[in-house]
N, C-alpha and C. Protein backbone atom coordinates (compact mmCIF):
# COMPACT_ATOMS: atom_id res chain seq x y z
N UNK A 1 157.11 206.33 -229.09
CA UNK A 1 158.51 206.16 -228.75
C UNK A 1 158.68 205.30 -227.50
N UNK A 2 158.17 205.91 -226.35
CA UNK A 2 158.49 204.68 -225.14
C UNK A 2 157.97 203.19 -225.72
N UNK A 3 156.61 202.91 -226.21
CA UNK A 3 156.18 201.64 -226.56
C UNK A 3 157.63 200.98 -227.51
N UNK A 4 158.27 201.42 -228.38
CA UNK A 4 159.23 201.01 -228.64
C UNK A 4 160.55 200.78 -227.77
N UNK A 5 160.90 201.72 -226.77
CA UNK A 5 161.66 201.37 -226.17
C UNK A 5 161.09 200.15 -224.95
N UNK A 6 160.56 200.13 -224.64
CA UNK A 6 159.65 198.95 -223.53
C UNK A 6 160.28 197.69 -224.40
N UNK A 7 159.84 197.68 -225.89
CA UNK A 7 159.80 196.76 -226.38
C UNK A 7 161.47 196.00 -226.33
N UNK A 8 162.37 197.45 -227.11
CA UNK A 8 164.11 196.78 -227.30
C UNK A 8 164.16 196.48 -225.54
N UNK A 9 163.46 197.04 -224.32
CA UNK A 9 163.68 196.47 -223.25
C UNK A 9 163.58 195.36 -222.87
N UNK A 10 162.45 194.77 -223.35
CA UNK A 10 162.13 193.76 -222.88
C UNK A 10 162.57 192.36 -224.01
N UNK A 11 163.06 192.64 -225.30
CA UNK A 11 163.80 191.72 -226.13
C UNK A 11 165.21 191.75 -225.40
N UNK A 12 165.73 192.93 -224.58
CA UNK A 12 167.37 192.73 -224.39
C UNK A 12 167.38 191.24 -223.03
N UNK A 13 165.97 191.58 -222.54
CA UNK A 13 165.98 191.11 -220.91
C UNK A 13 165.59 189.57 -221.30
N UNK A 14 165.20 189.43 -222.59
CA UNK A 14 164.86 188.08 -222.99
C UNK A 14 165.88 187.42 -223.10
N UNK A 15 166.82 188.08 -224.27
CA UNK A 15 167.95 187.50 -224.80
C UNK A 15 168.64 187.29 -223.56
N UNK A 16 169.26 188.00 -222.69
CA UNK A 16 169.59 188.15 -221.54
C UNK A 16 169.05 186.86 -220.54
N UNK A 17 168.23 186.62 -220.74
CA UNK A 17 167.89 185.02 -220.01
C UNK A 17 168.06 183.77 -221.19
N UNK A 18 167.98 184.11 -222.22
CA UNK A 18 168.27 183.07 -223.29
C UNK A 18 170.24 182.75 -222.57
N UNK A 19 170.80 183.71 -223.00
CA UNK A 19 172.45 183.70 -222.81
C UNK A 19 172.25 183.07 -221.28
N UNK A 20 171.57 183.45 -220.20
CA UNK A 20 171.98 182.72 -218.71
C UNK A 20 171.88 181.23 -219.09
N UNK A 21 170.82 181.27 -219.55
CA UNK A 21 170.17 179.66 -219.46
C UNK A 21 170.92 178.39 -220.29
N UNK A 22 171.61 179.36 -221.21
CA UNK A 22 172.57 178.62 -222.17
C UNK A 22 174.14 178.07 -221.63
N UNK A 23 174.29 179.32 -221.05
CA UNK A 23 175.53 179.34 -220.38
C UNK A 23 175.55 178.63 -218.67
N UNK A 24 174.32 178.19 -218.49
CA UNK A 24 174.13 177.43 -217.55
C UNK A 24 174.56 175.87 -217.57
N UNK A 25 173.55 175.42 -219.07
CA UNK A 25 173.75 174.25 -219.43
C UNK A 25 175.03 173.80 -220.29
N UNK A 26 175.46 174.66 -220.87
CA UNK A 26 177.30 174.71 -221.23
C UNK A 26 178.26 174.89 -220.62
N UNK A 27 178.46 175.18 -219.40
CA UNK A 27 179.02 176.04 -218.67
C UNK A 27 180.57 175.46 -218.92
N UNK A 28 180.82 174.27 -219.90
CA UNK A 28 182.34 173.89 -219.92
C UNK A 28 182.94 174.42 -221.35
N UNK A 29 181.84 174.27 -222.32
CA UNK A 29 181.94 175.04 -223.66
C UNK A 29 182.23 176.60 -223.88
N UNK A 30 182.23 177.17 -222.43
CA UNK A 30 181.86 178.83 -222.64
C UNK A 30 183.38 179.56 -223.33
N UNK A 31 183.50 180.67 -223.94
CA UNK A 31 184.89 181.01 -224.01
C UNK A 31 184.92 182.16 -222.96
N UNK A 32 186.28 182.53 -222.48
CA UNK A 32 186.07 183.59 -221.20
C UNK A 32 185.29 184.96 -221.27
N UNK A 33 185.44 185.07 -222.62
CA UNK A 33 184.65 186.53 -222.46
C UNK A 33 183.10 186.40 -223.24
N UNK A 34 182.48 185.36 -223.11
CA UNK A 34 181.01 185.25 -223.49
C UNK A 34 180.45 185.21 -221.94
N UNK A 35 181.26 185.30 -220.87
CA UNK A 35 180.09 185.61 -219.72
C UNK A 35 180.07 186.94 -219.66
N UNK A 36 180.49 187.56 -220.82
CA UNK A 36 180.09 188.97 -220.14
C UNK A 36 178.96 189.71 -221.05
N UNK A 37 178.42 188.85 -221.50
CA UNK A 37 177.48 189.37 -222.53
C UNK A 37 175.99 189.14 -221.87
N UNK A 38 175.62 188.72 -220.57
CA UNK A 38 174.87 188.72 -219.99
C UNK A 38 174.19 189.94 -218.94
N UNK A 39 175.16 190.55 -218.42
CA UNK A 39 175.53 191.95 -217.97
C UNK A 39 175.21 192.80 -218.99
N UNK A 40 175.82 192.74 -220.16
CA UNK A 40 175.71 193.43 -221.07
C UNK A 40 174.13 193.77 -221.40
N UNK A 41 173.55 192.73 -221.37
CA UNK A 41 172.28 192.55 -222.38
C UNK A 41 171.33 193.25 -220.69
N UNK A 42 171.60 192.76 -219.83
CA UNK A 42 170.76 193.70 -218.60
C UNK A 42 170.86 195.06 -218.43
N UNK A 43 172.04 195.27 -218.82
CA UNK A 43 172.38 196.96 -218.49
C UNK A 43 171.69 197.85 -219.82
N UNK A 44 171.90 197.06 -221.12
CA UNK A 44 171.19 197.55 -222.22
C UNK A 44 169.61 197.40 -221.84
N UNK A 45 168.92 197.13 -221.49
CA UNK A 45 167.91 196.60 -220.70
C UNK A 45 167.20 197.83 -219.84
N UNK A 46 168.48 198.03 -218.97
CA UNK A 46 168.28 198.89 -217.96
C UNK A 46 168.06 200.48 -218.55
N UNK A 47 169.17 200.90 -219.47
CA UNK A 47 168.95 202.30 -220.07
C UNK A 47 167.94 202.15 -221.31
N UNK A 48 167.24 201.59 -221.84
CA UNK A 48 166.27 201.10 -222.41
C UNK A 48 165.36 201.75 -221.41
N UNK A 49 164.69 201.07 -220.40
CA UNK A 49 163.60 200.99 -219.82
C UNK A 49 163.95 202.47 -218.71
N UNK A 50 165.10 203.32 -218.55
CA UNK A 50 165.02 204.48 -217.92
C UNK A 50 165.10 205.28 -218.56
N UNK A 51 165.56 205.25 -219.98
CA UNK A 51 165.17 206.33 -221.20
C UNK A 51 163.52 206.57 -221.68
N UNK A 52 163.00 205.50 -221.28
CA UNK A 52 161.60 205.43 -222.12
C UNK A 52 160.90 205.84 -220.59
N UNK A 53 161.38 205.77 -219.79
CA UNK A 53 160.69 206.56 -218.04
C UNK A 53 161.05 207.99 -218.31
N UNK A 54 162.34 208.82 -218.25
CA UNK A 54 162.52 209.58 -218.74
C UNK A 54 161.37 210.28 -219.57
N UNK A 55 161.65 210.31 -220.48
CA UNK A 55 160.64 210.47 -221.63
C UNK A 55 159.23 210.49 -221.40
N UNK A 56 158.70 209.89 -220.44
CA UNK A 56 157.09 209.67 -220.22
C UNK A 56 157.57 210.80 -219.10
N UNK A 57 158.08 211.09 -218.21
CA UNK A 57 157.91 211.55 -217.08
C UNK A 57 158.39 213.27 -217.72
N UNK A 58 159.00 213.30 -218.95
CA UNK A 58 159.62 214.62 -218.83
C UNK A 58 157.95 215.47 -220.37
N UNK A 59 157.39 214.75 -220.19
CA UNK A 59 156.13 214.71 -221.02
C UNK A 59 155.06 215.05 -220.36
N UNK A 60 154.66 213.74 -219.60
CA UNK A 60 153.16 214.31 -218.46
C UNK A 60 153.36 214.92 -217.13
N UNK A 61 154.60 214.55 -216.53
CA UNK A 61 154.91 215.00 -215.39
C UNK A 61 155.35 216.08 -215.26
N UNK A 62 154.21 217.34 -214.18
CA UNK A 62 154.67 218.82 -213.79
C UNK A 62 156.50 218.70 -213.10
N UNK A 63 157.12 219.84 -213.50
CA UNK A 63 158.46 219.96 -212.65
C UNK A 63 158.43 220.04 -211.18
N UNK A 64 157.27 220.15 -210.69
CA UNK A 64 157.17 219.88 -209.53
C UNK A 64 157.45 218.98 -209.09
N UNK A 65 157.15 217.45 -209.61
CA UNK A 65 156.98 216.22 -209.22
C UNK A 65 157.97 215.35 -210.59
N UNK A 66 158.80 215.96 -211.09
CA UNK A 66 159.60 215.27 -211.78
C UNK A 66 160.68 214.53 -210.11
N UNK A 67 161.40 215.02 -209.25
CA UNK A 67 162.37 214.17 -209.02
C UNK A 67 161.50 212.69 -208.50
N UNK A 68 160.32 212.98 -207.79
CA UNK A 68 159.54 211.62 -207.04
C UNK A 68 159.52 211.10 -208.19
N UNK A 69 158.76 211.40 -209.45
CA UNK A 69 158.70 210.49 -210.51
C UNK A 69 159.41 209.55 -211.01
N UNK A 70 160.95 210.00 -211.12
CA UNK A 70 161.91 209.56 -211.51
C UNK A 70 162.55 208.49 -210.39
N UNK A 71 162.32 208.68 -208.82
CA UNK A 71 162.75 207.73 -207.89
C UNK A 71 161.53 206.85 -208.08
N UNK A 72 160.40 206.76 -208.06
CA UNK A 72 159.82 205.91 -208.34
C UNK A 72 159.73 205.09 -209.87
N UNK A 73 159.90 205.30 -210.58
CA UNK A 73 160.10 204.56 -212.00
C UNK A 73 161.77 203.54 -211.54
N UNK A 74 162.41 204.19 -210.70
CA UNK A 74 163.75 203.64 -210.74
C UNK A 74 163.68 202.61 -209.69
N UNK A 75 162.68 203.07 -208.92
CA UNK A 75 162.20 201.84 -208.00
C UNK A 75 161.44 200.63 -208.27
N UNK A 76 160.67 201.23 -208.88
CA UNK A 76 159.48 199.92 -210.39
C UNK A 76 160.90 198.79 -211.12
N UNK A 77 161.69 199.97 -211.58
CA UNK A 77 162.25 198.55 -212.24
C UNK A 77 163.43 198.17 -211.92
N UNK A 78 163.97 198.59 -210.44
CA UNK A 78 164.16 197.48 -209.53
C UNK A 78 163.62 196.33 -208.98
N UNK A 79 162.07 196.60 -208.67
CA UNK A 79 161.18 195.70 -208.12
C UNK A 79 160.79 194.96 -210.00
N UNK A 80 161.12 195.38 -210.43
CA UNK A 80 160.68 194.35 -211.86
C UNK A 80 161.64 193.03 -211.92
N UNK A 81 162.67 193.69 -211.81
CA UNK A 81 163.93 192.90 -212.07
C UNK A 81 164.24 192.24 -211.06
N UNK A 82 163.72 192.60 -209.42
CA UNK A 82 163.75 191.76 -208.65
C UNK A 82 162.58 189.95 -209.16
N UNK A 83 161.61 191.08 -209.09
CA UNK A 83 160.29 189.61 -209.06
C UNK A 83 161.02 188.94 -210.67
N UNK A 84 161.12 189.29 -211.68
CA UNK A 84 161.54 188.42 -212.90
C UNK A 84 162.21 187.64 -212.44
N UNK A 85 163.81 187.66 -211.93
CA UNK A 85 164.51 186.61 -211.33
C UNK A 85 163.65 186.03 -210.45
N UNK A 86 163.09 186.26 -209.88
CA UNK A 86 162.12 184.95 -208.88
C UNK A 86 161.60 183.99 -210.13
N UNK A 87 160.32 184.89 -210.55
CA UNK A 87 159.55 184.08 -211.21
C UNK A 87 160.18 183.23 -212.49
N UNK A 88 161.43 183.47 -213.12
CA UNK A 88 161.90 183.04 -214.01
C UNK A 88 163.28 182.62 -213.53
N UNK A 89 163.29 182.14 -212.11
CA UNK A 89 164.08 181.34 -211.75
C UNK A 89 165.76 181.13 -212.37
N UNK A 90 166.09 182.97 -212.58
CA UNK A 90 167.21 183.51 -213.00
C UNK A 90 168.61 182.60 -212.52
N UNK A 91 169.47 182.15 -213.35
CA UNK A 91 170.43 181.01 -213.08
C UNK A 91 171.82 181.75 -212.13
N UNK A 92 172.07 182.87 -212.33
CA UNK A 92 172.36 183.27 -211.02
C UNK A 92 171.69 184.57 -210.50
């Protein structure tokens, strides 16, 4: 189950740079409400990749150490989504 969700995560975060990069180089063609499908596709992205943390953490992880678990997974893919926009030179 998580390997599948990783996966719709990481197709939303694709598409999600496909739509920036498009809407970069069109930017006069756009209609008003196709910029919001970029947001869209990150936030789908986002509960994607904290459902499938969830899930791993509510599995191997003692209740002891579920809340650290969960601040750290939420910190991972902050720092994911930070370095991606670097390295993939995110258009905004």
């Amino acid at each position: 189950m998580a390997s599948s969700a990783l996966m719709a995560a990481a197709a939303s975060l694709a598409a999600a740079l496909f739509v920036a990069r498009q809407a970069a180089r069109n930017a006069a063609s756009l209609m008003p409400n196709e910029s919001v499908v970029e947001p869209l596709l990150i936030g789908a992205a986002t509960l994607w990749l904290l459902g499938a943390a969830s899930l791993q953490i509510d599995h191997f992880v003692t209740p002891r150490f579920e809340l650290a678990a969960g601040l750290v997974s939420v910190s991972a893919i902050a720092l994911l989504y930070a370095l991606l926009s670097l390295r993939l030179a995110w258009p905004r």
